[in-house]
Protein backbone atom coordinates (compact mmCIF):
# COMPACT_ATOMS: atom_id res chain seq x y z
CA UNK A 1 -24.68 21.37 -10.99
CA UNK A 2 -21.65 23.39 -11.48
CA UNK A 3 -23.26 25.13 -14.54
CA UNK A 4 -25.46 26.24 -11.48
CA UNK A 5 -23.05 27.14 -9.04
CA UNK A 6 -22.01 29.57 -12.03
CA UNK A 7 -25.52 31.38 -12.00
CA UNK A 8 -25.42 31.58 -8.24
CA UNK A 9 -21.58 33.14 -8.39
CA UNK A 10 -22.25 35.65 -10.73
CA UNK A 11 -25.67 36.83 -9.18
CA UNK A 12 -23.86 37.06 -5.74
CA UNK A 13 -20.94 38.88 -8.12
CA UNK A 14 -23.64 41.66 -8.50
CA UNK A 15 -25.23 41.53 -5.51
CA UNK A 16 -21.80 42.45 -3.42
CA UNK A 17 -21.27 44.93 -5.81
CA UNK A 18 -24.57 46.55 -5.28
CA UNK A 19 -24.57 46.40 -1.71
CA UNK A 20 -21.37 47.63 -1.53
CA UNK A 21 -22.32 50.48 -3.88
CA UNK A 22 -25.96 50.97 -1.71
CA UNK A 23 -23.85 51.31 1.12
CA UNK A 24 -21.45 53.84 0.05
CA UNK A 25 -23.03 56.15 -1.70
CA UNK A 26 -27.08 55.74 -0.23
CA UNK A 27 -26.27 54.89 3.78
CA UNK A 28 -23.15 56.67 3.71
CA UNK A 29 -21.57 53.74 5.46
CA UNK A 30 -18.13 53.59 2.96
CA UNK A 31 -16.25 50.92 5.33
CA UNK A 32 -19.01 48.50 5.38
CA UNK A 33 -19.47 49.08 1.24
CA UNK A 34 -15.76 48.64 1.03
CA UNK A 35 -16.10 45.48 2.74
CA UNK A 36 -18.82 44.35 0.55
CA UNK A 37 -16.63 45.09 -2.80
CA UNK A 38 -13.75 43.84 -1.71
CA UNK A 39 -15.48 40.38 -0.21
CA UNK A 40 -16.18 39.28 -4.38
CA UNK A 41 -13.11 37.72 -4.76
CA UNK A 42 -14.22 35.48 -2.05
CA UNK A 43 -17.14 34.43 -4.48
CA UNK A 44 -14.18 33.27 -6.94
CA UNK A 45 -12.60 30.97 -4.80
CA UNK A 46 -15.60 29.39 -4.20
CA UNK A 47 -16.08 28.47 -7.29
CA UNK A 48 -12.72 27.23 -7.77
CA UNK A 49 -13.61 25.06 -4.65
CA UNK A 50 -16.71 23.94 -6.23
CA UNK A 51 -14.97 23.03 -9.74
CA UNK A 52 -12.25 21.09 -7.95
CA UNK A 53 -14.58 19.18 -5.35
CA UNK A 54 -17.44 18.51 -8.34
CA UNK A 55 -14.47 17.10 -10.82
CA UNK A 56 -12.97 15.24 -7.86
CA UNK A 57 -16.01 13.45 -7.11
CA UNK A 58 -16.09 12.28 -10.48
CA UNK A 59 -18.51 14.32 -12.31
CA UNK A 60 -18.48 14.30 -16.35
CA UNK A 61 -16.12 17.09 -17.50
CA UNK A 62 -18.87 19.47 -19.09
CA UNK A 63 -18.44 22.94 -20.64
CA UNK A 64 -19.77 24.43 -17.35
CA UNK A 65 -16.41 23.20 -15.35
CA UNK A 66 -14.30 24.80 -18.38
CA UNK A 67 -16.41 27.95 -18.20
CA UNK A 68 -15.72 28.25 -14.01
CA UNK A 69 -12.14 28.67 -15.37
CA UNK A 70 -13.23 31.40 -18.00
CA UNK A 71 -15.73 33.31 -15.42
CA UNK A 72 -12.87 33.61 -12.81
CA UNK A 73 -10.62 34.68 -15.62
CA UNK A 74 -13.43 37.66 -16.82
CA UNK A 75 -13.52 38.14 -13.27
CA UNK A 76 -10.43 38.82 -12.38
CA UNK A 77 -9.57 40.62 -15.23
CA UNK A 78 -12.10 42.55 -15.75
CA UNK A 79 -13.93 43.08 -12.17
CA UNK A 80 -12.43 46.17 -10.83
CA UNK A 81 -12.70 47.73 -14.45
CA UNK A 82 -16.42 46.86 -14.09
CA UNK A 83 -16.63 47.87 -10.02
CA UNK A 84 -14.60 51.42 -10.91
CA UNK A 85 -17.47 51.96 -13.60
CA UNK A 86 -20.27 51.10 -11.74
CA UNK A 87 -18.77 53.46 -8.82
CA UNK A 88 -18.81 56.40 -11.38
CA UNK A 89 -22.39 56.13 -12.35
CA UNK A 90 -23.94 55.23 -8.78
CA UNK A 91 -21.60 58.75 -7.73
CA UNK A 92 -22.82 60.50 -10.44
CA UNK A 93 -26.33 59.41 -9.54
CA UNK A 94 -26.58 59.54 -5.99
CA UNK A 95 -24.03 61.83 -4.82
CA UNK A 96 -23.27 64.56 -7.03
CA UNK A 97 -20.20 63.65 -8.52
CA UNK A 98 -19.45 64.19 -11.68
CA UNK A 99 -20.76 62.75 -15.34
CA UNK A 100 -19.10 60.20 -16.51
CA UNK A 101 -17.36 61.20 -20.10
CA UNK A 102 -18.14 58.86 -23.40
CA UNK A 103 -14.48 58.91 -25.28
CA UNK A 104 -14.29 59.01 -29.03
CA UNK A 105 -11.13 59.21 -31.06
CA UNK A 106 -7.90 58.44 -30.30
CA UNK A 107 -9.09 58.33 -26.37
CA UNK A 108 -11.82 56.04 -27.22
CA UNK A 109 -9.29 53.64 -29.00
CA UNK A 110 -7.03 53.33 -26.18
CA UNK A 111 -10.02 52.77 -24.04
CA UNK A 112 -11.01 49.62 -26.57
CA UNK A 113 -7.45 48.69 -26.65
CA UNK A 114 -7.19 48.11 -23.10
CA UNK A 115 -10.20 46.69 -22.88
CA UNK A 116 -8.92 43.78 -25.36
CA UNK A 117 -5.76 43.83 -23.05
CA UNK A 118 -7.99 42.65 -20.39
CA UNK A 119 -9.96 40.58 -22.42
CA UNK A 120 -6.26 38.56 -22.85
CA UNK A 121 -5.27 38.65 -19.35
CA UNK A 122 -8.67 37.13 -18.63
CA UNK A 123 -7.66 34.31 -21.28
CA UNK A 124 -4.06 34.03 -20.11
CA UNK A 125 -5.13 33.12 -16.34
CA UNK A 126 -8.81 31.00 -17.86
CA UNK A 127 -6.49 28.95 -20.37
CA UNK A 128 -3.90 28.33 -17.51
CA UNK A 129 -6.56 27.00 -15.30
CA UNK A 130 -7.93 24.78 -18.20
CA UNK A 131 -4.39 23.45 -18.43
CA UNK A 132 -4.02 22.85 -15.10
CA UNK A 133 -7.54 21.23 -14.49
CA UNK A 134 -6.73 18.72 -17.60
CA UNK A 135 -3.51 17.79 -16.07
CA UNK A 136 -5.57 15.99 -12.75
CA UNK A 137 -8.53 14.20 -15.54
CA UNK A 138 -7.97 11.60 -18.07
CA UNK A 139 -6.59 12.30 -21.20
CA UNK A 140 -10.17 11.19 -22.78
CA UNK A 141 -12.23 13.77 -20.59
CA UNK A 142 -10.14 16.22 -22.13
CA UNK A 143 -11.14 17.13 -24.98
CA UNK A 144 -14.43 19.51 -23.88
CA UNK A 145 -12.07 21.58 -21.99
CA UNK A 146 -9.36 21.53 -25.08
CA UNK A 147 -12.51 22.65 -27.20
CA UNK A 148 -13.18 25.17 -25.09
CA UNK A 149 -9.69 26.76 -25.41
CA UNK A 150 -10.15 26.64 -29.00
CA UNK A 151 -13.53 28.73 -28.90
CA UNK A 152 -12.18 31.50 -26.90
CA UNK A 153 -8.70 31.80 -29.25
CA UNK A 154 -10.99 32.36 -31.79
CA UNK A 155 -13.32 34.77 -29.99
CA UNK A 156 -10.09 36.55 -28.67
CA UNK A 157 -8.94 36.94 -32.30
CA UNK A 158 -12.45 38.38 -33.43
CA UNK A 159 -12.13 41.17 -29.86
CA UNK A 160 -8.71 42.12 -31.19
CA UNK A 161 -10.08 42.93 -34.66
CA UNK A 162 -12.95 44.80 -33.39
CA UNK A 163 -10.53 46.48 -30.59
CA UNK A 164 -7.54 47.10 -32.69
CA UNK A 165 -9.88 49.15 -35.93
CA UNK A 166 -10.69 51.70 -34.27
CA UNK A 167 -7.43 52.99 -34.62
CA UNK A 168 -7.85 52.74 -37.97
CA UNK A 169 -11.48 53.82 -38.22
CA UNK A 170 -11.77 55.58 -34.88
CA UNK A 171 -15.56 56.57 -33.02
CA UNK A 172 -16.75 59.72 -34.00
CA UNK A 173 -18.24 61.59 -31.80
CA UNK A 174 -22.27 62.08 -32.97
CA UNK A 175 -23.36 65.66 -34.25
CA UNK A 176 -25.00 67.71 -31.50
CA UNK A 177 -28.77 67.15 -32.87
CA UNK A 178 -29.62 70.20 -30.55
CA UNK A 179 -28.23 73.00 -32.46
């Protein structure tokens, strides 16, 4: 069920987003698209509701209660990065505002850089919520959540790697095939 309640949180993620972005930018109504967009956090603590009722009426501890932790995590830490991009194209697109710019280099770098800082915020608040959900289960339901933690070290280590080379090897920008 929670696994579920997942699907539904992330669909209604996008579909406040959206809405908030229709509004703005296609009905020209920028308070009530404001309100949409800043209404998804309220999709977050639903979840954490969810999670806590679901494990409280003694559900198995699956993956899907360890990933509610890791999708409000990604959402915190990464939602208003993805909101503030989606804002850029739907201006760009529907009301004349400007292009947004693909970075290469150095810029481009940074860019990955903090996107691997947000990647560990995201796993700094997802790994304290894993902690604090195993602290109110028994020890033996613990170890899918424990797992879990385990997985995402290791996929944190592989982002870093990726994020942290192009400083090393940094994005080219491709040859103007025009010309």
């Amino acid at each position: 069920m929670i696994g579920f309640l997942i699907i539904i949180c992330e669909i209604a993620f996008w579909i406040f987003v959206l809405l908030g972005l229709f509004c703005r930018y296609l009905l020209g109504k920028s308070r009530v698209g404001a309100a949409f967009l800043l209404a998804t956090p309220i999709i977050d603590l639903l979840l954490v509701i969810f999670t806590i009722v679901d494990i409280n009426r003694g559900s198995e501890i699956t993956v899907f209660h360890g990933l509610a932790a890791v999708y409000i995590g990604v959402t915190i830490a990464f939602g208003h990065s993805m909101i503030k991009w989606m804002d850029a194209h739907f201006r760009y697109r529907y009301a004349g505002g400007q292009k947004p710019v693909k970075k290469f280099g150095r810029a481009h770098a940074k860019q990955e850089i903090s996107g691997w800082l947000r990647h560990l915020g995201a796993f700094a608040i997802g790994v304290t919520l894993l902690y604090i959900m195993t602290m109110f289960i028994p020890k033996e339901d613990t170890h899918t959540l424990i797992r879990l933690i385990q997985i995402w070290s290791v996929v944190l280590g592989i982002d870093f790697l990726i994020s942290f080379s192009y400083c090393l090897w940094p994005k080219k920008k491709p040859a103007d095939i025009s010309k």
